[in-house]
N, C-alpha and C. Protein backbone atom coordinates (compact mmCIF):
# COMPACT_ATOMS: atom_id res chain seq x y z
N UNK A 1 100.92 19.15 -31.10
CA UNK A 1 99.62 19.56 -30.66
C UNK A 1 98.86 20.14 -31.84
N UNK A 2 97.50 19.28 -32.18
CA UNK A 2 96.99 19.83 -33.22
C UNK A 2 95.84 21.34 -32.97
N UNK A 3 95.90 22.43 -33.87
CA UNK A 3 95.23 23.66 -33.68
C UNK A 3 93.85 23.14 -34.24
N UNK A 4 93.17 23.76 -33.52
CA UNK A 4 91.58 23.77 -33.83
C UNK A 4 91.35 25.15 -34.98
N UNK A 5 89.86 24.55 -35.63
CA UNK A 5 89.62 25.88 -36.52
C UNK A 5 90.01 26.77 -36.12
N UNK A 6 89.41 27.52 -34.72
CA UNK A 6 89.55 28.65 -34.37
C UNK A 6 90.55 29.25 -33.83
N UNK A 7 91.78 28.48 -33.79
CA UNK A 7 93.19 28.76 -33.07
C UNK A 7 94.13 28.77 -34.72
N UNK A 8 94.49 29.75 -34.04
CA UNK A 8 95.49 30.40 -36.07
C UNK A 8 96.91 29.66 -35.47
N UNK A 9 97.17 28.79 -36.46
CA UNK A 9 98.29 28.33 -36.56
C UNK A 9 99.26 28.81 -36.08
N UNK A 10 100.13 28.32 -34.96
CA UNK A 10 101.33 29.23 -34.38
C UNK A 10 102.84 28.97 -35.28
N UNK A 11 103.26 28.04 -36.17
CA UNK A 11 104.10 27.90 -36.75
C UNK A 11 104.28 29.16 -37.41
N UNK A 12 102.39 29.48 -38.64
CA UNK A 12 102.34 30.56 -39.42
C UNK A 12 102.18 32.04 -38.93
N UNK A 13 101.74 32.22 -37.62
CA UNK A 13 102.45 33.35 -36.69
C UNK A 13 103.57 33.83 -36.74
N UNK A 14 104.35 32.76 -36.38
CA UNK A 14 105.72 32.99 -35.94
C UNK A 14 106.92 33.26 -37.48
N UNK A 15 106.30 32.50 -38.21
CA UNK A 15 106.97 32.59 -39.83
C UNK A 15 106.60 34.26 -40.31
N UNK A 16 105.14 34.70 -40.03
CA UNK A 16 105.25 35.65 -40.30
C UNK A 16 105.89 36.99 -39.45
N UNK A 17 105.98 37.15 -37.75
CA UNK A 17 106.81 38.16 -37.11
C UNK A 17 107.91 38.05 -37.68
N UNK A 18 108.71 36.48 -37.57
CA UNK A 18 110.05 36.95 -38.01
C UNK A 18 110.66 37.30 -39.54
N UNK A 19 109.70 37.16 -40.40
CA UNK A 19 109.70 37.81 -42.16
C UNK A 19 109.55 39.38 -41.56
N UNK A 20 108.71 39.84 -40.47
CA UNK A 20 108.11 41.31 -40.09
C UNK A 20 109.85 42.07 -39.71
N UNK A 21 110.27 41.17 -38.48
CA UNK A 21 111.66 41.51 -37.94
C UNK A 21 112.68 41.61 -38.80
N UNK A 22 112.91 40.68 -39.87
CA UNK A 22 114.23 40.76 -40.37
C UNK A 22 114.16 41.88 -41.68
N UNK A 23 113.10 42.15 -41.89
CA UNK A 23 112.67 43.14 -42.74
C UNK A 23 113.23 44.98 -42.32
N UNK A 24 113.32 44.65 -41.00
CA UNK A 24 113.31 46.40 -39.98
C UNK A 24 114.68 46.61 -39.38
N UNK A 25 115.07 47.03 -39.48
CA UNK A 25 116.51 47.50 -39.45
C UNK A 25 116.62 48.14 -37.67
N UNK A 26 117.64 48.54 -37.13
CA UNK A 26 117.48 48.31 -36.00
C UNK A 26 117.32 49.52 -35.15
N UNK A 27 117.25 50.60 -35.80
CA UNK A 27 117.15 51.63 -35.28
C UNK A 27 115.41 52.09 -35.21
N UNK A 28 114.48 51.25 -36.49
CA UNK A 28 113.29 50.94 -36.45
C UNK A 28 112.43 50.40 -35.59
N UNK A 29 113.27 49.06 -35.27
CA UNK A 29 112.80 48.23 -34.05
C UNK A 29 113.05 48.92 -32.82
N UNK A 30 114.46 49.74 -32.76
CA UNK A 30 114.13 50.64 -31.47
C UNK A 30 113.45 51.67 -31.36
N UNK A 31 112.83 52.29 -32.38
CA UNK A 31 111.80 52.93 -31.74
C UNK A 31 110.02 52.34 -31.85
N UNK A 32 109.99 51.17 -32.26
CA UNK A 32 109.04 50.39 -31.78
C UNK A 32 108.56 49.83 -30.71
N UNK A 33 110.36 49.65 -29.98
CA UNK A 33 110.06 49.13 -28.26
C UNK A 33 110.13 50.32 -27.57
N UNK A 34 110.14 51.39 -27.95
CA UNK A 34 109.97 52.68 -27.17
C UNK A 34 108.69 52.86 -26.37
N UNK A 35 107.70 52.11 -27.50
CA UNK A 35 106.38 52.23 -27.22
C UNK A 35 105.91 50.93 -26.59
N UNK A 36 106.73 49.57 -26.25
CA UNK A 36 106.17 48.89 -25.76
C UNK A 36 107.18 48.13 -24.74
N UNK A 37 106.38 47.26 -24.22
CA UNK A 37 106.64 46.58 -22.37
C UNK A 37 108.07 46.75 -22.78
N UNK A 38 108.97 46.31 -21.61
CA UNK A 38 110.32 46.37 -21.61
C UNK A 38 110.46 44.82 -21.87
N UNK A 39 111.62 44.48 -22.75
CA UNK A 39 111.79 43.33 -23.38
C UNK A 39 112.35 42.83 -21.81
N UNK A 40 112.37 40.97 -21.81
CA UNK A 40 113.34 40.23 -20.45
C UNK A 40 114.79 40.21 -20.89
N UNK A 41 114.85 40.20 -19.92
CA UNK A 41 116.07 39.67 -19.62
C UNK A 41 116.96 38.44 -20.72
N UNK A 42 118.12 38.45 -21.47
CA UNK A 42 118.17 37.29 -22.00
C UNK A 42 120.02 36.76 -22.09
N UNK A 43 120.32 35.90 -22.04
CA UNK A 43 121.65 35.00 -22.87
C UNK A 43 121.87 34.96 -24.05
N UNK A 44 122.99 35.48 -24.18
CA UNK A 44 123.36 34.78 -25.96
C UNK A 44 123.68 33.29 -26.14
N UNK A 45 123.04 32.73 -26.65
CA UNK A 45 123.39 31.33 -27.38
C UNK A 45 125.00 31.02 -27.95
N UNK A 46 124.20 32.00 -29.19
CA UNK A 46 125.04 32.26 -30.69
C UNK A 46 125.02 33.69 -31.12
N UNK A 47 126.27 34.55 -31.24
CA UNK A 47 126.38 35.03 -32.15
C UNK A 47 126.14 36.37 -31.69
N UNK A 48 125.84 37.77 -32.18
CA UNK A 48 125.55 37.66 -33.47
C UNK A 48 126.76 37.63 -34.20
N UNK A 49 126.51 36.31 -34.98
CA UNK A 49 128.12 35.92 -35.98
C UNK A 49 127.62 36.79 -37.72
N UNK A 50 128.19 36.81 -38.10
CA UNK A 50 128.04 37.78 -39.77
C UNK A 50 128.61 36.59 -40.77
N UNK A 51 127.80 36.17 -41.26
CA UNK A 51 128.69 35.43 -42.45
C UNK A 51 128.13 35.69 -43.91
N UNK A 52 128.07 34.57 -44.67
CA UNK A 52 127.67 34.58 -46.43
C UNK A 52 126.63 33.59 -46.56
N UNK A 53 125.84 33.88 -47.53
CA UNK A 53 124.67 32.65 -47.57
C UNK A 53 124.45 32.97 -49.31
N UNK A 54 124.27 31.59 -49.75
CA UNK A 54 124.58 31.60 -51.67
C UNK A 54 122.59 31.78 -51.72
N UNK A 55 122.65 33.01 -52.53
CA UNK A 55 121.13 33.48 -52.89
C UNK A 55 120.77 32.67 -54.12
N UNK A 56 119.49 32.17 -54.03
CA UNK A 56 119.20 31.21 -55.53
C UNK A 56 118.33 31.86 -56.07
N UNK A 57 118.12 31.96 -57.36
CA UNK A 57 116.97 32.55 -58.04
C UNK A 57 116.14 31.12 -58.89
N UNK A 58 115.02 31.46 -59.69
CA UNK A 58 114.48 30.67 -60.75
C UNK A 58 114.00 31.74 -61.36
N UNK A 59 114.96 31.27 -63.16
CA UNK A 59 113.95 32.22 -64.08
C UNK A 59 112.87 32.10 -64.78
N UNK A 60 111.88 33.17 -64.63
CA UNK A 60 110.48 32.95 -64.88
C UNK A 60 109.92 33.12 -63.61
N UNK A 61 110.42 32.78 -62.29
CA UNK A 61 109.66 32.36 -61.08
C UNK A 61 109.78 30.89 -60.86
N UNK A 62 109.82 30.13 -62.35
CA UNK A 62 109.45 28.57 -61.99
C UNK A 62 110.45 27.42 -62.88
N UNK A 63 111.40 28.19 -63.20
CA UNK A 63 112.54 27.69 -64.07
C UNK A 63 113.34 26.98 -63.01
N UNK A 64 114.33 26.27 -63.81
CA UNK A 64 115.42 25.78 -62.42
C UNK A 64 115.88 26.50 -61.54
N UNK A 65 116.63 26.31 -60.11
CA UNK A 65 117.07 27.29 -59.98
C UNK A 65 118.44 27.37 -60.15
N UNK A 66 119.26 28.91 -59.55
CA UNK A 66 120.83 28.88 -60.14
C UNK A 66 120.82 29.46 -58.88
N UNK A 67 122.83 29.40 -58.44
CA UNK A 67 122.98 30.34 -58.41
C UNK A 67 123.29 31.75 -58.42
N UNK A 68 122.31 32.81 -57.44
CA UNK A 68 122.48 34.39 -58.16
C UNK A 68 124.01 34.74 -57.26
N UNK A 69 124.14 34.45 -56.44
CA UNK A 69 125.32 35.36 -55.89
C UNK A 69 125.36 35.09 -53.96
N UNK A 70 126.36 35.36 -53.38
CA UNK A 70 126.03 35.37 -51.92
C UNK A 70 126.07 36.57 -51.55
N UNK A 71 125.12 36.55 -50.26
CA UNK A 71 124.81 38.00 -49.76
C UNK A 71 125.28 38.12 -48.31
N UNK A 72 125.46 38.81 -47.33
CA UNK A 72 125.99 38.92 -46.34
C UNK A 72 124.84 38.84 -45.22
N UNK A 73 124.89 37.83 -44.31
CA UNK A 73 123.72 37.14 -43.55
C UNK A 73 123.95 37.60 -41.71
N UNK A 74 123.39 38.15 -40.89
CA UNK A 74 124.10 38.13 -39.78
C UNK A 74 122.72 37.32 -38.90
N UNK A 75 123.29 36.57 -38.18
CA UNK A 75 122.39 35.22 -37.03
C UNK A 75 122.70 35.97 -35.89
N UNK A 76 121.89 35.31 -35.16
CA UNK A 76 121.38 35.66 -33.60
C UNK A 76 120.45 34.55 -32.66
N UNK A 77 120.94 33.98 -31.70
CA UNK A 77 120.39 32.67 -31.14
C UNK A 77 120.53 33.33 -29.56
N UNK A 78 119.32 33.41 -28.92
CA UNK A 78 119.37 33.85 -27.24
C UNK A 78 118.31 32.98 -26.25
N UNK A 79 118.25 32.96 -25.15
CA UNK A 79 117.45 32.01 -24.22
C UNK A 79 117.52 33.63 -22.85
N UNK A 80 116.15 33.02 -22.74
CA UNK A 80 115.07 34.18 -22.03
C UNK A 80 115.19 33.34 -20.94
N UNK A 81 115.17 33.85 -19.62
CA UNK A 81 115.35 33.45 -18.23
C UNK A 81 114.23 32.33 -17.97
N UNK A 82 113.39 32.18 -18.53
CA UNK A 82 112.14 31.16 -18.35
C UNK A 82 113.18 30.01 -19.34
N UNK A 83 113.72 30.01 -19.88
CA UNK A 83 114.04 29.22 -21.05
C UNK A 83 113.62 28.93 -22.81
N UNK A 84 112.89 30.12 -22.80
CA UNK A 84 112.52 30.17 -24.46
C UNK A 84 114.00 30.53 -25.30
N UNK A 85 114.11 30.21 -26.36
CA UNK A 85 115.36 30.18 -27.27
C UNK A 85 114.46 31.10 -28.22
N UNK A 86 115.32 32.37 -29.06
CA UNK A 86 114.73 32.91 -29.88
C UNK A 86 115.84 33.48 -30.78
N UNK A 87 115.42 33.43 -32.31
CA UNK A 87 116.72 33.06 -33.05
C UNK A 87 115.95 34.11 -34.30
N UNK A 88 117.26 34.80 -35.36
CA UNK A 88 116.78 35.64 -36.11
C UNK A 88 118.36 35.64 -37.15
N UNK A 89 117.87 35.77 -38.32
CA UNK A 89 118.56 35.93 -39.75
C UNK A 89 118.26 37.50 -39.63
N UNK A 90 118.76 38.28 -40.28
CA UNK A 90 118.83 39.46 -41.01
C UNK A 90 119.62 39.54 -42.21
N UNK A 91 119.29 40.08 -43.07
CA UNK A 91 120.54 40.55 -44.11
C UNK A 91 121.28 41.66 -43.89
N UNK A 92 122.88 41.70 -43.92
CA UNK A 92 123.30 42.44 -43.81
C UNK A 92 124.47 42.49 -42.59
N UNK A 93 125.17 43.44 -41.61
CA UNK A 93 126.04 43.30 -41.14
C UNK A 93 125.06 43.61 -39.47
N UNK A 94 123.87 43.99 -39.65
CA UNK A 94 123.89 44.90 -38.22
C UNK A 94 123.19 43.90 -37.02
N UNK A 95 124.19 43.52 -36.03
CA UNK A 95 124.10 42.77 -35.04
C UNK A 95 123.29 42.81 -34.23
N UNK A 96 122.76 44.43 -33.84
CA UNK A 96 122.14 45.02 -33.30
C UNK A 96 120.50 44.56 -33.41
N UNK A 97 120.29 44.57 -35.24
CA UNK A 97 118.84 44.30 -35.40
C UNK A 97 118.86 42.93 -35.62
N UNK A 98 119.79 42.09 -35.62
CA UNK A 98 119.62 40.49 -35.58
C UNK A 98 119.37 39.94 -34.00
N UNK A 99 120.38 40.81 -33.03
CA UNK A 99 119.95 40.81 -31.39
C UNK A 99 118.22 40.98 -31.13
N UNK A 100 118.08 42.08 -31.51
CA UNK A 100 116.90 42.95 -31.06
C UNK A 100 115.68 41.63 -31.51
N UNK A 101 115.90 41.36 -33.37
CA UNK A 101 114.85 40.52 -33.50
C UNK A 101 114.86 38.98 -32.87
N UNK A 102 115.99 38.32 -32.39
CA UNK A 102 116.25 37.33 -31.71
C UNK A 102 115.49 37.48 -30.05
N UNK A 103 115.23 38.57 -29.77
CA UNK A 103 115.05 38.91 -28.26
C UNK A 103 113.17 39.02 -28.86
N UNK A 104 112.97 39.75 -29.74
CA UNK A 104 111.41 39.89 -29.76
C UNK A 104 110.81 38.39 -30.53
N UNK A 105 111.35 37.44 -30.84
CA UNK A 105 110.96 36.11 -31.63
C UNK A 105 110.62 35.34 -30.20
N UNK A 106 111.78 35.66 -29.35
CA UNK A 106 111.64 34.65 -27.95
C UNK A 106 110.59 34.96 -26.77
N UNK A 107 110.31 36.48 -26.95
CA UNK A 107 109.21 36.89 -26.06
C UNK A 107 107.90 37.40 -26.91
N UNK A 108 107.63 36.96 -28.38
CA UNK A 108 106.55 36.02 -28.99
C UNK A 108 106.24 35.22 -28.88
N UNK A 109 106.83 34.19 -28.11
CA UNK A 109 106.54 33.20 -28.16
C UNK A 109 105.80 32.86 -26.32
N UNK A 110 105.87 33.86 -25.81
CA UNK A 110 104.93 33.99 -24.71
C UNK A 110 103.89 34.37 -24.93
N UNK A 111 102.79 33.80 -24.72
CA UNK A 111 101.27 34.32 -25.29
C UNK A 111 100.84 35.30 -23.98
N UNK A 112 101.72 36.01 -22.72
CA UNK A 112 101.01 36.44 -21.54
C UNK A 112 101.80 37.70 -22.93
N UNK A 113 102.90 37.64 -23.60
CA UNK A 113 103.97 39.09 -23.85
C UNK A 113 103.42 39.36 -25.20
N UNK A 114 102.68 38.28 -25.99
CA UNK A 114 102.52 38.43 -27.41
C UNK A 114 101.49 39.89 -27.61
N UNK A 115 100.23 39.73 -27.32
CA UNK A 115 99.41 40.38 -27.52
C UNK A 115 99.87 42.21 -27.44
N UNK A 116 100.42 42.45 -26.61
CA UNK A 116 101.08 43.73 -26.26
C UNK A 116 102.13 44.26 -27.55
N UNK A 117 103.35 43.00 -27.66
CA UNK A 117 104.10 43.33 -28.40
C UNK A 117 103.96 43.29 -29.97
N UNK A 118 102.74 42.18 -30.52
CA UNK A 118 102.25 42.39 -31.57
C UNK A 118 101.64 43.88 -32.25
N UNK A 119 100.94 44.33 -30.55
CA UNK A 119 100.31 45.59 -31.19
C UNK A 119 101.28 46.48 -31.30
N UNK A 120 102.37 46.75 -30.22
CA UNK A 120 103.11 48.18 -30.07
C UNK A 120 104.39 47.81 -31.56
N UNK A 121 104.94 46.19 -31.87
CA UNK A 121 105.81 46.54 -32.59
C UNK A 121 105.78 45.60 -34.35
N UNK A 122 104.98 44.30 -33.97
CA UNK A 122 104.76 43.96 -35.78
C UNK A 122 103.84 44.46 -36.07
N UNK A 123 102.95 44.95 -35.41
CA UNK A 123 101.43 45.39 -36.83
C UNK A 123 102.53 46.53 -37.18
N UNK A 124 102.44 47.49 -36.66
CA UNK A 124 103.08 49.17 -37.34
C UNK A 124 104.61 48.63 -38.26
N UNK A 125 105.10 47.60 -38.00
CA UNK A 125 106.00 47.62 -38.50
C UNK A 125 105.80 46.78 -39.86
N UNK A 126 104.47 45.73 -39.66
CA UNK A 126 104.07 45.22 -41.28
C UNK A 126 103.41 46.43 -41.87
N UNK A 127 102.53 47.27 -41.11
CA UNK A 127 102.17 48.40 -41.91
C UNK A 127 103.02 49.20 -42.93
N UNK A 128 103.76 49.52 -42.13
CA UNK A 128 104.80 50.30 -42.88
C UNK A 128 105.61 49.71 -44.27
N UNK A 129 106.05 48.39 -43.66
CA UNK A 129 106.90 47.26 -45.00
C UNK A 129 105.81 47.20 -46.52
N UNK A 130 104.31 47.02 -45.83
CA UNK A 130 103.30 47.28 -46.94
C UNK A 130 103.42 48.56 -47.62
N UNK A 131 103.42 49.24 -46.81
CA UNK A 131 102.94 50.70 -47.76
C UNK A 131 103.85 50.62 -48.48
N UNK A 132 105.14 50.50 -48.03
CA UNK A 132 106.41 50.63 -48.59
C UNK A 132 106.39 50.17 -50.03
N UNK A 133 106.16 48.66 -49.81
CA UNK A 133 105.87 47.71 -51.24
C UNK A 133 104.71 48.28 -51.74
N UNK A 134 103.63 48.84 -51.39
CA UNK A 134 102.50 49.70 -52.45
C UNK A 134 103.33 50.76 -53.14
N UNK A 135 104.06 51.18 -52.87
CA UNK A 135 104.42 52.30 -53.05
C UNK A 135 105.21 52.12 -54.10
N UNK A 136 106.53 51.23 -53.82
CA UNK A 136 107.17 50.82 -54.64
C UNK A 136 106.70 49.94 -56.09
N UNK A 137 105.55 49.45 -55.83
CA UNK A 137 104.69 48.56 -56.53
C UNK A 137 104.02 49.73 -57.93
N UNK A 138 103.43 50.49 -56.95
CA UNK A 138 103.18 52.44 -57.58
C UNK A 138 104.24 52.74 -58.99
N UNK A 139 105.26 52.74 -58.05
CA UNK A 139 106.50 53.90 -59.22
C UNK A 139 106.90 52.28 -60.20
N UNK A 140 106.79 51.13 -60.11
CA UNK A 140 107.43 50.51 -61.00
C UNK A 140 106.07 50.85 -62.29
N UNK A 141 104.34 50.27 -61.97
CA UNK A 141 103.20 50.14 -62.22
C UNK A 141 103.44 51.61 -63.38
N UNK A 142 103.72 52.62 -62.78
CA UNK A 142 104.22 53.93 -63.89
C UNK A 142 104.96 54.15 -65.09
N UNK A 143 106.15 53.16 -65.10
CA UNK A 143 106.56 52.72 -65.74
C UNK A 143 106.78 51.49 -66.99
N UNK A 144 105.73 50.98 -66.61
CA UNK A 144 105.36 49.72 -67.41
C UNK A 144 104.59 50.38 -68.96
N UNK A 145 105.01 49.73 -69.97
CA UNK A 145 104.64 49.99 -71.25
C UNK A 145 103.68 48.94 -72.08
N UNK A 146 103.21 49.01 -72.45
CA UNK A 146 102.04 47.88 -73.34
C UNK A 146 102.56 47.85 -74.85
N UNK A 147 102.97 46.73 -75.40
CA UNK A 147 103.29 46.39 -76.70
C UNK A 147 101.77 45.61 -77.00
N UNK A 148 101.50 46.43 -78.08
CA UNK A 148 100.16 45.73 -78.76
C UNK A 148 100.94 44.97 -80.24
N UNK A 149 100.54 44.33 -80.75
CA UNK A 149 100.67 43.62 -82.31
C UNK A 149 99.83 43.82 -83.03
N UNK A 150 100.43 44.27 -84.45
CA UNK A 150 98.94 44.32 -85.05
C UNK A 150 99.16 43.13 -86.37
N UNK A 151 98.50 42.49 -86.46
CA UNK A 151 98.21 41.34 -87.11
C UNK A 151 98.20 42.09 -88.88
N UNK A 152 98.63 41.60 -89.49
CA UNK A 152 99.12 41.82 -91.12
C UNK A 152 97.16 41.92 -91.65
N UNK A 153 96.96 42.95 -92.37
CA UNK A 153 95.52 42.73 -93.01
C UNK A 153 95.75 42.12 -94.85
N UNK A 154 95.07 41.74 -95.36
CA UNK A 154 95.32 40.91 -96.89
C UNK A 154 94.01 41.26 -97.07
């Protein structure tokens, strides 16, 4: 189904909540749904299983890539009583916030549940990931040094 100008892409919606979710750890996300509707009802699919996933880098940004190392990945796959499937990566071991974001990916994807849960739990929670990265962006920006050259005079 193709989106019209005025309809924002739902692929790039959804790419961005769940970058928002796997970002928030799970004791975060619970007090995000503190403040909003009560999540449905849901099934586990899959998981949450914990495994390894090989991290790639490129140096420069745009060099080949290699790889850097594997990091510890935990999945989450669930189906909501209507039948939506909603699925979430996290890094790390905690099942809890791979559940939680698997349960809020699947009742995003209801446009009657979106509007509510956008406001009470990804805006405040991209807010926060921002400041975070300003912040952090801040103390590196402090640290940065300027090498000037000075060209030989004759």
């Amino acid at each position: 189904m193709p989106t019209t100008p005025t309809e924002p892409d739902p692929t790039a919606a959804r790419r961005r909540w769940m970058g928002v979710l796997a970002r928030a750890d799970a004791a975060t996300l619970r007090t995000r749904l503190a403040e909003a509707p009560p999540l449905p009802p849901h099934t586990r699919l899959r998981g949450p299983e914990t495994g390894l996933v090989m991290a790639r880098g490129r140096q420069g940004g745009d060099g080949a890539p290699f790889n850097l190392g594997e990091i510890t990945v935990t999945r989450c796959s669930i189906r909501l009583q209507d039948g939506t499937v909603g699925h979430a990566y996290a890094t790390g071991r905690d099942s809890a916030q791979a559940e939680l974001a698997a349960v809020l990916d699947a009742a995003l994807q209801d446009a009657g549940r979106r509007p509510a849960l956008l406001a009470a739990v990804i805006e405040p929670l991209a807010a926060a990931q921002a400041a975070r990265r300003a912040a952090d962006a801040a103390r590196a920006a402090a640290t940065r040094v300027e090498f000037f050259t000075m060209a030989t005079m004759r």
